[in-house]
C-alpha atoms as a PDB file:
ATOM      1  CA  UNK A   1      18.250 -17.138 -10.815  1.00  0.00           C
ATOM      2  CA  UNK A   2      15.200 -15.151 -10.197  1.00  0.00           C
ATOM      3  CA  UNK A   3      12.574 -17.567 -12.071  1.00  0.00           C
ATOM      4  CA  UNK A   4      14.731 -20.077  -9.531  1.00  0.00           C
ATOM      5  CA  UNK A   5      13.801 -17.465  -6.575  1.00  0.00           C
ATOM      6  CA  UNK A   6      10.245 -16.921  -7.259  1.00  0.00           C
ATOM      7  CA  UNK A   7       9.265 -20.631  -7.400  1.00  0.00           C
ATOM      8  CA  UNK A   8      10.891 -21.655  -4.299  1.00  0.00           C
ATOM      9  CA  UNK A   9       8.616 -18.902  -2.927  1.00  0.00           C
ATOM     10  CA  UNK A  10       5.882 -20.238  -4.554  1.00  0.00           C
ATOM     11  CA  UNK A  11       6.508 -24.128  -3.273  1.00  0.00           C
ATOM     12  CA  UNK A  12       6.765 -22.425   0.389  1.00  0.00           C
ATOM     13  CA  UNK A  13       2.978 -21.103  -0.416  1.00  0.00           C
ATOM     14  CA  UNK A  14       2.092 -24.228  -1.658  1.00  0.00           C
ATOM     15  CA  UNK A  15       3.029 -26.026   1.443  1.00  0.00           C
ATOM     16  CA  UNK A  16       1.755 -23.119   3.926  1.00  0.00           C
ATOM     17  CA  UNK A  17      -2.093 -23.645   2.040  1.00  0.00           C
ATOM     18  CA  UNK A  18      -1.472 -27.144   2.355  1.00  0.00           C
ATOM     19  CA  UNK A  19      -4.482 -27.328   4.290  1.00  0.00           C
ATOM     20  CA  UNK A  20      -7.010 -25.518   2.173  1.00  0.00           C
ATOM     21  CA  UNK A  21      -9.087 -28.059   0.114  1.00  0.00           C
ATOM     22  CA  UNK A  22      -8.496 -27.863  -3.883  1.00  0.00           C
ATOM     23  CA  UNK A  23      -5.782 -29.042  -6.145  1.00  0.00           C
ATOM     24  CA  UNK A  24      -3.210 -26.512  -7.030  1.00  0.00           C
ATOM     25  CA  UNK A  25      -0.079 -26.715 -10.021  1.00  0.00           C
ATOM     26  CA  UNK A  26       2.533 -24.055 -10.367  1.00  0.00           C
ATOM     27  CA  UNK A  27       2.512 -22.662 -13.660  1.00  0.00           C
ATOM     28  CA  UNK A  28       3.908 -19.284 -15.600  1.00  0.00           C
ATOM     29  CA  UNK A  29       1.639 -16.790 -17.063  1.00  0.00           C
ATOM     30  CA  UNK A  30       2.470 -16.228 -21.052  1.00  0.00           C
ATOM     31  CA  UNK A  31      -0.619 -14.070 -21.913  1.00  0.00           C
ATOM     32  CA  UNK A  32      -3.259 -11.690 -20.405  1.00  0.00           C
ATOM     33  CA  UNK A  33      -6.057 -11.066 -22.877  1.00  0.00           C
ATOM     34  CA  UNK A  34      -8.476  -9.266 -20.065  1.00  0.00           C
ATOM     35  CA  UNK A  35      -9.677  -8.896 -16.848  1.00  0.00           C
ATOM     36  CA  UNK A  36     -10.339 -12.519 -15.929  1.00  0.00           C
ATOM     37  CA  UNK A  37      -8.586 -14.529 -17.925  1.00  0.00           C
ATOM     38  CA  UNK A  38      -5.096 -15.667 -18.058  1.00  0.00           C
ATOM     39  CA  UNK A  39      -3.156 -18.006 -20.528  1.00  0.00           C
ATOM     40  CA  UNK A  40      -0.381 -20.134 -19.591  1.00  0.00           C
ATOM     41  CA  UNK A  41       2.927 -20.818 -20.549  1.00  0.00           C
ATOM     42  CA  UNK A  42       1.467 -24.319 -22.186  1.00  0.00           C
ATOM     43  CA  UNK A  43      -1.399 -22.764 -24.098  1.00  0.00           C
ATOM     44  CA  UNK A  44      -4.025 -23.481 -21.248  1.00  0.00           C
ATOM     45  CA  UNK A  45      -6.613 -21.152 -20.641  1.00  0.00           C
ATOM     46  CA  UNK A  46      -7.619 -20.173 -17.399  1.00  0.00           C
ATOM     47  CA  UNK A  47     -10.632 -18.131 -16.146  1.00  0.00           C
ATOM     48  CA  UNK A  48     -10.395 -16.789 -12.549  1.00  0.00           C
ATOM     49  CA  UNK A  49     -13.025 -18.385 -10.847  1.00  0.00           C
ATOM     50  CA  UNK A  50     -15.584 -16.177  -8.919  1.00  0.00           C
ATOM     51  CA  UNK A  51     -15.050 -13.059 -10.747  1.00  0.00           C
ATOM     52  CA  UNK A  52     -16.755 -11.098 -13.786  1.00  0.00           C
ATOM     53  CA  UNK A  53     -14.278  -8.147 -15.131  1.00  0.00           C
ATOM     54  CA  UNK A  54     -15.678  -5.640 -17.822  1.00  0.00           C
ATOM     55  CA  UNK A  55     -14.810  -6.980 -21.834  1.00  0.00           C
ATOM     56  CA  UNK A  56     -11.545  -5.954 -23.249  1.00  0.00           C
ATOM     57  CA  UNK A  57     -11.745  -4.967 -26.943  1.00  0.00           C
ATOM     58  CA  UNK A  58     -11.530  -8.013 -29.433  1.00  0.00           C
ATOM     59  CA  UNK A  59     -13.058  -8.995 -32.908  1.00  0.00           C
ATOM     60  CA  UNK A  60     -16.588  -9.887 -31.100  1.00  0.00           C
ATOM     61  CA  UNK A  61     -16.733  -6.452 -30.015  1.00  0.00           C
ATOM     62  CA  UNK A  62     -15.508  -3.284 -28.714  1.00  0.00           C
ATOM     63  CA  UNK A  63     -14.532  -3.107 -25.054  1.00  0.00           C
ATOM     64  CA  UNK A  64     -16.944  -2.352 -22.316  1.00  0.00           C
ATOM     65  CA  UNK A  65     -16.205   0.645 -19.663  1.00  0.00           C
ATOM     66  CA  UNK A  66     -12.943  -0.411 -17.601  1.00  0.00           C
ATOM     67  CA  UNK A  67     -12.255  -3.017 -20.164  1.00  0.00           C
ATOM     68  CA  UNK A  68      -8.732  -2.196 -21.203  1.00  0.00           C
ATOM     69  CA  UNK A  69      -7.906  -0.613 -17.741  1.00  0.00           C
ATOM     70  CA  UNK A  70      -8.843  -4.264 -16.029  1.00  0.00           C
ATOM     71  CA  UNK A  71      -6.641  -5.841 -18.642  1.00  0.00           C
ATOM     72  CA  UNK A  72      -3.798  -3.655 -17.849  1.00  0.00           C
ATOM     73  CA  UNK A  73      -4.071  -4.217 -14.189  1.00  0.00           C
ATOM     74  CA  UNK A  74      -4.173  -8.383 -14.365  1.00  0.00           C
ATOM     75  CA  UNK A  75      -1.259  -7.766 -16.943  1.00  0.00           C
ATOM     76  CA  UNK A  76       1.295  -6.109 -14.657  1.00  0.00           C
ATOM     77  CA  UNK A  77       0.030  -8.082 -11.561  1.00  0.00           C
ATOM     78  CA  UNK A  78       0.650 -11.748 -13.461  1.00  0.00           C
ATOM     79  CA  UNK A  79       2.195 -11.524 -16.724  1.00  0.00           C
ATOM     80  CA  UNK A  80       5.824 -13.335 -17.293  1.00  0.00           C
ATOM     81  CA  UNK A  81       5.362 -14.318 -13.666  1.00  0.00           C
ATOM     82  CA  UNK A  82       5.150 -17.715 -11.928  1.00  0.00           C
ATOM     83  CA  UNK A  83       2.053 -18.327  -9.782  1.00  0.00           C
ATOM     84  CA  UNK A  84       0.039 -20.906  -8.090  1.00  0.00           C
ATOM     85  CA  UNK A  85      -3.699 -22.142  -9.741  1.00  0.00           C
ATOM     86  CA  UNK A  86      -5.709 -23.437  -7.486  1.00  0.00           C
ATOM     87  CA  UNK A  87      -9.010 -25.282  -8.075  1.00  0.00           C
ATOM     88  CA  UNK A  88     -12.341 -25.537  -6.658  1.00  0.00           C
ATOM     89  CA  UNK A  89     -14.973 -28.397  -7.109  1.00  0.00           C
ATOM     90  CA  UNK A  90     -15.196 -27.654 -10.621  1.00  0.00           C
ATOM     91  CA  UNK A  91     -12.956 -27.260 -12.862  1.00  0.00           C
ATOM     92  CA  UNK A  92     -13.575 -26.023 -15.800  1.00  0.00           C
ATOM     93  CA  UNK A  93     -16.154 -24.506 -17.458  1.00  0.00           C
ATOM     94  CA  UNK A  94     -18.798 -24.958 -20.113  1.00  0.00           C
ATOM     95  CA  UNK A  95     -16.258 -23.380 -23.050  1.00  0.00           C
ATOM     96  CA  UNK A  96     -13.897 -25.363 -21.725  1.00  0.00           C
ATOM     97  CA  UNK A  97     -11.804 -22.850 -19.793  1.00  0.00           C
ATOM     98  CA  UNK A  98      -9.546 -24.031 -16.774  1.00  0.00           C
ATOM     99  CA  UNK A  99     -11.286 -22.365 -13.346  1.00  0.00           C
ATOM    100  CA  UNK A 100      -8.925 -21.424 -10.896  1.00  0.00           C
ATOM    101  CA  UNK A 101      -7.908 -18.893  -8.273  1.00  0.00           C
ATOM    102  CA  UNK A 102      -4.178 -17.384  -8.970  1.00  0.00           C
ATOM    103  CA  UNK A 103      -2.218 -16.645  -6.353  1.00  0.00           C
ATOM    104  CA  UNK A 104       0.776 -15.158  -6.592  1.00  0.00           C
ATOM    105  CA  UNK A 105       4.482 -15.464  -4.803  1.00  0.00           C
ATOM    106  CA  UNK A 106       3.468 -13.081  -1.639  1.00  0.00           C
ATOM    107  CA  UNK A 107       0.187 -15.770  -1.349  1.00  0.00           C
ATOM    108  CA  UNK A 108      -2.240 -13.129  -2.322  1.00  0.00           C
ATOM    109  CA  UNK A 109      -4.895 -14.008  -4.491  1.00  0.00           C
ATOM    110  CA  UNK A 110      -4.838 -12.307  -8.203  1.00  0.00           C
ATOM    111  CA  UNK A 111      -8.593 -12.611  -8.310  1.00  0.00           C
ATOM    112  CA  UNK A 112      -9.384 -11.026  -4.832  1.00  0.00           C
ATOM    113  CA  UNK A 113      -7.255  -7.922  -6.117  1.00  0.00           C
ATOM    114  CA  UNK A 114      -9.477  -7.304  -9.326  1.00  0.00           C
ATOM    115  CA  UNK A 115     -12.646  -7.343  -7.218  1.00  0.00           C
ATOM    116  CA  UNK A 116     -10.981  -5.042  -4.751  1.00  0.00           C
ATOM    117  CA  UNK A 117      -9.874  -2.438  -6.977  1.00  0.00           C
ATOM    118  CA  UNK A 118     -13.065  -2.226  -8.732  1.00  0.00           C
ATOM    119  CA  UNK A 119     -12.144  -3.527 -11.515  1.00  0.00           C
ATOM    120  CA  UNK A 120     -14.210  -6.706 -11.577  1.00  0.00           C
ATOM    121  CA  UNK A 121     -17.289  -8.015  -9.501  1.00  0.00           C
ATOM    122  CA  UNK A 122     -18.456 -11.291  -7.846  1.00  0.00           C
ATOM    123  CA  UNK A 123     -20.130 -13.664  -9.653  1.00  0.00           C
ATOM    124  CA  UNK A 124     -20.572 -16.755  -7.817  1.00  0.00           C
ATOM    125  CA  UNK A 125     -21.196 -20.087  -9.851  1.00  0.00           C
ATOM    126  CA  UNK A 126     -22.138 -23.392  -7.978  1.00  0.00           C
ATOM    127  CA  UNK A 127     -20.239 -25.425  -7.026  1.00  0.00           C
ATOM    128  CA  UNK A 128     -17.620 -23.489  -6.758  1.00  0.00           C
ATOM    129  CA  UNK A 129     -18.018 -20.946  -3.671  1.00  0.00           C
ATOM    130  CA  UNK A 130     -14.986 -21.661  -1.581  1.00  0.00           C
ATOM    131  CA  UNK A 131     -14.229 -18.258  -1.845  1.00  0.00           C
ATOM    132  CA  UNK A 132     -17.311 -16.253  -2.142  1.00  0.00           C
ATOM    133  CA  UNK A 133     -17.151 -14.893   1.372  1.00  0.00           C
ATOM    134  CA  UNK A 134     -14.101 -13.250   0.731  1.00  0.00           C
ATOM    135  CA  UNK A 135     -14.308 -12.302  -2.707  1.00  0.00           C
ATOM    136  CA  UNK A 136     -17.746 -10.254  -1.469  1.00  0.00           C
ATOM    137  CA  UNK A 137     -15.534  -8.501   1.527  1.00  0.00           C
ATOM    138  CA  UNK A 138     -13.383  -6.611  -1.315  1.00  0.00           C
ATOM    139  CA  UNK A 139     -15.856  -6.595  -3.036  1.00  0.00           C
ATOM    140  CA  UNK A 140     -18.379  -4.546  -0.407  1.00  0.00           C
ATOM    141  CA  UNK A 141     -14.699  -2.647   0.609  1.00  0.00           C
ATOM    142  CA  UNK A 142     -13.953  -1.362  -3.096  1.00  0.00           C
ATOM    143  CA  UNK A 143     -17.750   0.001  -3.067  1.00  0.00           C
ATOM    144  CA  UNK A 144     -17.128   2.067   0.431  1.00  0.00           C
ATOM    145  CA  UNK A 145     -14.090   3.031  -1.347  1.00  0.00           C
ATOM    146  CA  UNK A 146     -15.798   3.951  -4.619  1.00  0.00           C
ATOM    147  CA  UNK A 147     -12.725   2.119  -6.179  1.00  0.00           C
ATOM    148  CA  UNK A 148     -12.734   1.907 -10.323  1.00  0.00           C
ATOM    149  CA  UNK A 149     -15.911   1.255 -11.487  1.00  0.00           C
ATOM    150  CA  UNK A 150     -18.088   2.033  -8.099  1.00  0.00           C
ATOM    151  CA  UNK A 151     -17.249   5.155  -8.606  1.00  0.00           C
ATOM    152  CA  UNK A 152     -19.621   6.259 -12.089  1.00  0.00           C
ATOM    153  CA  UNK A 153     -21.781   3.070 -11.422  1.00  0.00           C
ATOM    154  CA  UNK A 154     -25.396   4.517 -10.301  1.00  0.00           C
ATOM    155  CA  UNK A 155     -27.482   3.247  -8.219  1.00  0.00           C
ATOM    156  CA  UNK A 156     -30.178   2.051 -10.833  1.00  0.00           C
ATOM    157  CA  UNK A 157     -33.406   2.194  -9.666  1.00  0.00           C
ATOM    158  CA  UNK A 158     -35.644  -1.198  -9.655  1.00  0.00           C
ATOM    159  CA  UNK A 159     -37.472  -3.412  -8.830  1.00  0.00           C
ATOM    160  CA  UNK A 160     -34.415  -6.354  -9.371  1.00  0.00           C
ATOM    161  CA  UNK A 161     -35.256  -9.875  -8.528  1.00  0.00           C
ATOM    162  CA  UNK A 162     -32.526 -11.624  -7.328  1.00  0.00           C
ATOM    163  CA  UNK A 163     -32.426 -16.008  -7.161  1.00  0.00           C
ATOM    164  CA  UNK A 164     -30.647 -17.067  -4.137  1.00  0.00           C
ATOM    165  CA  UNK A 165     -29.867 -20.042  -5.502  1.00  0.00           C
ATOM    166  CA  UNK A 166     -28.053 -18.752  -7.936  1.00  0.00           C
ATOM    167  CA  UNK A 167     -27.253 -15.333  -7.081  1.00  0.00           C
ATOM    168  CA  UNK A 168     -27.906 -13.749  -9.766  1.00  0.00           C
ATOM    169  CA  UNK A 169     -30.212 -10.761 -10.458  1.00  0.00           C
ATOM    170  CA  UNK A 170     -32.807  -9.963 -12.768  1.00  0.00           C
ATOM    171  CA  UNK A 171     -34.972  -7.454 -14.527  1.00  0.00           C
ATOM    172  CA  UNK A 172     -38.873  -8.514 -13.588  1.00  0.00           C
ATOM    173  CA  UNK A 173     -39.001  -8.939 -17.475  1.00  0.00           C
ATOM    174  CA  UNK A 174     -36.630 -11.492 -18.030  1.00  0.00           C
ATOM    175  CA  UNK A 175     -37.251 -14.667 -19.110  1.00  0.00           C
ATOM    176  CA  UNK A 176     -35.342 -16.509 -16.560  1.00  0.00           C
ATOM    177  CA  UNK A 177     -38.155 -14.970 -13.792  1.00  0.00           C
ATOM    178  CA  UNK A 178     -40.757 -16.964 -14.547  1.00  0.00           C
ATOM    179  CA  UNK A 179     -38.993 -20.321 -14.028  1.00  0.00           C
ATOM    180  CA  UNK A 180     -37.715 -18.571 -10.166  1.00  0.00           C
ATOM    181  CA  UNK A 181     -39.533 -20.269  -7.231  1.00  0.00           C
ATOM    182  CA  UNK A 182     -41.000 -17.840  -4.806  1.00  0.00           C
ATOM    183  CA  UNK A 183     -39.071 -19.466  -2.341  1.00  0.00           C
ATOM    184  CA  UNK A 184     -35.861 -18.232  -4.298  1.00  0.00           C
ATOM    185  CA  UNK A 185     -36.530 -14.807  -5.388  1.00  0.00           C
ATOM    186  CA  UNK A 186     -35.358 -11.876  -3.202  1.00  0.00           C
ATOM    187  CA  UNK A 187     -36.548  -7.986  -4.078  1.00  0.00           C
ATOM    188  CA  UNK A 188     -34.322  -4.940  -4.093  1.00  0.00           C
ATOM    189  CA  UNK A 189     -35.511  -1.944  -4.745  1.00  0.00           C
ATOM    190  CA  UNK A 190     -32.216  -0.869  -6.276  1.00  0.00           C
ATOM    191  CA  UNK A 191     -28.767  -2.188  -7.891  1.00  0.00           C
ATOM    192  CA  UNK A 192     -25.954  -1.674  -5.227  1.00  0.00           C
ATOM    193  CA  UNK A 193     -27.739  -2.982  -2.644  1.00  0.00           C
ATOM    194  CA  UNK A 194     -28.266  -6.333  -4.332  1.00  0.00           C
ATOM    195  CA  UNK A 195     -24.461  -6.236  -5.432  1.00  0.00           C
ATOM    196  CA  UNK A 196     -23.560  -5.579  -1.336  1.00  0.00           C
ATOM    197  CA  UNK A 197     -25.263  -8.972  -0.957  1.00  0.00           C
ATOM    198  CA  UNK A 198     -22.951 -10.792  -4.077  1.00  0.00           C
ATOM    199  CA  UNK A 199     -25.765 -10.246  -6.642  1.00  0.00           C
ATOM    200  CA  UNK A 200     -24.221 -10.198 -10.163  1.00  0.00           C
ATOM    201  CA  UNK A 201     -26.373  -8.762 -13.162  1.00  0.00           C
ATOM    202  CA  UNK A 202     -27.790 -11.446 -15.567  1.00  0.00           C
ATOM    203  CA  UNK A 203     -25.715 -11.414 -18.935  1.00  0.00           C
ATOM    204  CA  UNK A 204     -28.900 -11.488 -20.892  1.00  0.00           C
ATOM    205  CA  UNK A 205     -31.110  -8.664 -18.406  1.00  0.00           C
ATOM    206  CA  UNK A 206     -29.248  -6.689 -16.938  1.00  0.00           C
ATOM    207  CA  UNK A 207     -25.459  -7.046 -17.829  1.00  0.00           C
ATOM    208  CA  UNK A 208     -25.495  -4.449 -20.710  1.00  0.00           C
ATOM    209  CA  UNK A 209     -27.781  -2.056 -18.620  1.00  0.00           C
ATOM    210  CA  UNK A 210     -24.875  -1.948 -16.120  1.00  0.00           C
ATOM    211  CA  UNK A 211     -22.357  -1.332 -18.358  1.00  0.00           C
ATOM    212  CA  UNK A 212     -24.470   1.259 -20.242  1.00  0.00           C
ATOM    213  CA  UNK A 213     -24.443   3.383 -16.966  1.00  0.00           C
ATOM    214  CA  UNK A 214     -21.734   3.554 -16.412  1.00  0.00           C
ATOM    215  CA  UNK A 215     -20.438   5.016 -19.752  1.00  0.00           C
ATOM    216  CA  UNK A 216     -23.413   7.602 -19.492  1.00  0.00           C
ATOM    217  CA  UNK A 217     -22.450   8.431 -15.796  1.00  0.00           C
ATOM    218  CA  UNK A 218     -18.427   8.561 -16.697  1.00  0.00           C
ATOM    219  CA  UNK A 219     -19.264  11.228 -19.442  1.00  0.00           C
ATOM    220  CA  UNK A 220     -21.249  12.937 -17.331  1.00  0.00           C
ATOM    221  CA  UNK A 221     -19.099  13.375 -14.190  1.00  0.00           C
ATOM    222  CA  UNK A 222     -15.644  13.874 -15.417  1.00  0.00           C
ATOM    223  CA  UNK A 223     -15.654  14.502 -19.402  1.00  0.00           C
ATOM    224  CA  UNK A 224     -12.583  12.170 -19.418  1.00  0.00           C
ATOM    225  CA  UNK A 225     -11.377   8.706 -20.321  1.00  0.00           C
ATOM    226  CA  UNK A 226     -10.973   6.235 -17.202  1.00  0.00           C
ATOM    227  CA  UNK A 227      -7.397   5.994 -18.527  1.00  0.00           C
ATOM    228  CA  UNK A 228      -6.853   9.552 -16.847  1.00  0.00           C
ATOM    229  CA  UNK A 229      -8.906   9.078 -13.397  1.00  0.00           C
ATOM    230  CA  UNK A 230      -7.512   5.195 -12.815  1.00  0.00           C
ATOM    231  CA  UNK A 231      -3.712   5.252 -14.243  1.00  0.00           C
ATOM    232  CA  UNK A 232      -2.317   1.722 -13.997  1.00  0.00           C
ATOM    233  CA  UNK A 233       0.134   2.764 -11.106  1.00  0.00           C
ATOM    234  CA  UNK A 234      -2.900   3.450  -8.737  1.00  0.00           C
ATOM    235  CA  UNK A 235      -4.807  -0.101  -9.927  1.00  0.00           C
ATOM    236  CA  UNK A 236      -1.714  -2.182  -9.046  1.00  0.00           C
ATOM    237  CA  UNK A 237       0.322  -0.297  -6.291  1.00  0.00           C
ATOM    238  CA  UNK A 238      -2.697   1.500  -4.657  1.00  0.00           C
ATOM    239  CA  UNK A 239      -5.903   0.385  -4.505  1.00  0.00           C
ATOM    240  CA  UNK A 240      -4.842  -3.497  -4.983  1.00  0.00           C
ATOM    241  CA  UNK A 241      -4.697  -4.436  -1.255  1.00  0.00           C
ATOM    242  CA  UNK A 242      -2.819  -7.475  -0.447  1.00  0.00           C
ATOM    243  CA  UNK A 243      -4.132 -10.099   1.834  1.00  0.00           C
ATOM    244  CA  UNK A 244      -1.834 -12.687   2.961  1.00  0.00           C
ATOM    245  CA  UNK A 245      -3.097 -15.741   1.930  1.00  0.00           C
ATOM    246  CA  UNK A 246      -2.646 -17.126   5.619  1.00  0.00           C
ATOM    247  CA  UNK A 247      -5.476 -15.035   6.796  1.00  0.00           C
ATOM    248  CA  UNK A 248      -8.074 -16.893   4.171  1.00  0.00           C
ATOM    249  CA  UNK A 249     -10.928 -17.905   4.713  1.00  0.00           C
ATOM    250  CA  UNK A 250     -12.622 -14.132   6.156  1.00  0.00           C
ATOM    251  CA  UNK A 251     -14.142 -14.741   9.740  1.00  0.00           C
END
């Protein structure tokens, strides 16, 4: 009766975003294995588009800072449940991965939430920016907030060198510079401000840099595990705002 309940709920949301652009399925979430990525009831995996959440621990490695505690949080938010994927241009990626937004039966977006309770960051990939602008909204919110990881990420002092085209940032030694136009390469003197502008670190640069921070600065502020300053119940009933999906795109 409920399963019944939830996707008449989600076929009203369907029909209310009727006029967004982007095909969209109703499916059930079987598996969470992190911050990002969801696996459906069919075996399909699905990586939320737009967003980059810390690793969770798995055989390739152990898990990065807010690894397990993003995990946890996409978990309880989608997990068992019904939702709506919705596409962008492209569709999937170059591992194969199905790219989609998830939006769930109050028509608020599952990857919005991760950004804005720090728990993941914008990374835009071309084509598909339908919803940069609002991903980078929570995004620039959970930062004024100093929500999950903004609040032990430092400031890292530069230069950076971001592409426009690509919006992604770079250390001046990175191999990818040298291959940047002028025309395309923006300065920042330090990290957040390039993330305020939807920056996200290069995997090969800058990516473990980040993440290296902010283990050093959690140690050295609090002395305890991001399990005990970020408890699930303040990830999911807290600091995940909801945004009715009626209100998309952000003016």
């Amino acid at each position: 009766m409920r399963r019944a309940w939830v996707s008449a709920v989600l076929a009203v949301v369907l029909l209310l975003s009727g006029g967004m652009s982007g095909a969209k399925s109703l499916r059930t979430v079987r598996f969470v294995p992190d911050g990002d990525t969801v696996v459906m009831e069919n075996g399909q995996t699905v990586r939320l588009i737009g967003i980059n959440a810390p690793e969770a621990d798995t055989p390739r490695g152990p898990a990065e800072p807010f690894g397990e505690q993003a995990g946890a949080a996409l978990r309880k938010m989608v997990q068992g449940r019904a939702v709506v994927l919705e596409t962008d241009q492209q569709t999937t990626d170059r591992y194969g991965r199905f790219l989609a937004c998830v939006i769930l039966p109050d028509g608020t977006m599952a990857n919005e939430r991760m950004v804005r309770a720090g728990l993941a960051w914008c990374v835009y990939t071309a084509p598909n920016g339908k919803y940069t602008r609002r991903l980078l909204a929570a995004q620039r919110a959970a930062m004024d907030e100093k929500a999950g990881l903004w609040a032990v990420l430092p400031d890292l002092p530069g230069p950076f060198i971001g592409n426009r085209r690509s919006l992604r940032l770079h250390h001046p030694s990175c191999p990818f510079v040298g291959g940047m136009s002028k025309k395309n390469r923006e300065m920042f003197p330090s990290l957040k401000p390039a993330f305020r502008q939807g920056y996200a670190p290069c995997e090969k640069c800058l990516h473990g840099r980040v993440m290296r921070s902010i283990e050093q600065n959690q140690g050295k502020k609090t002395g305890e595990k991001a399990e005990a300053l970020f408890p699930d119940n303040r990830l999911v009933d807290g600091a995940l705002a909801v945004i009715p999906l009626r209100t998309w795109p952000p003016r």
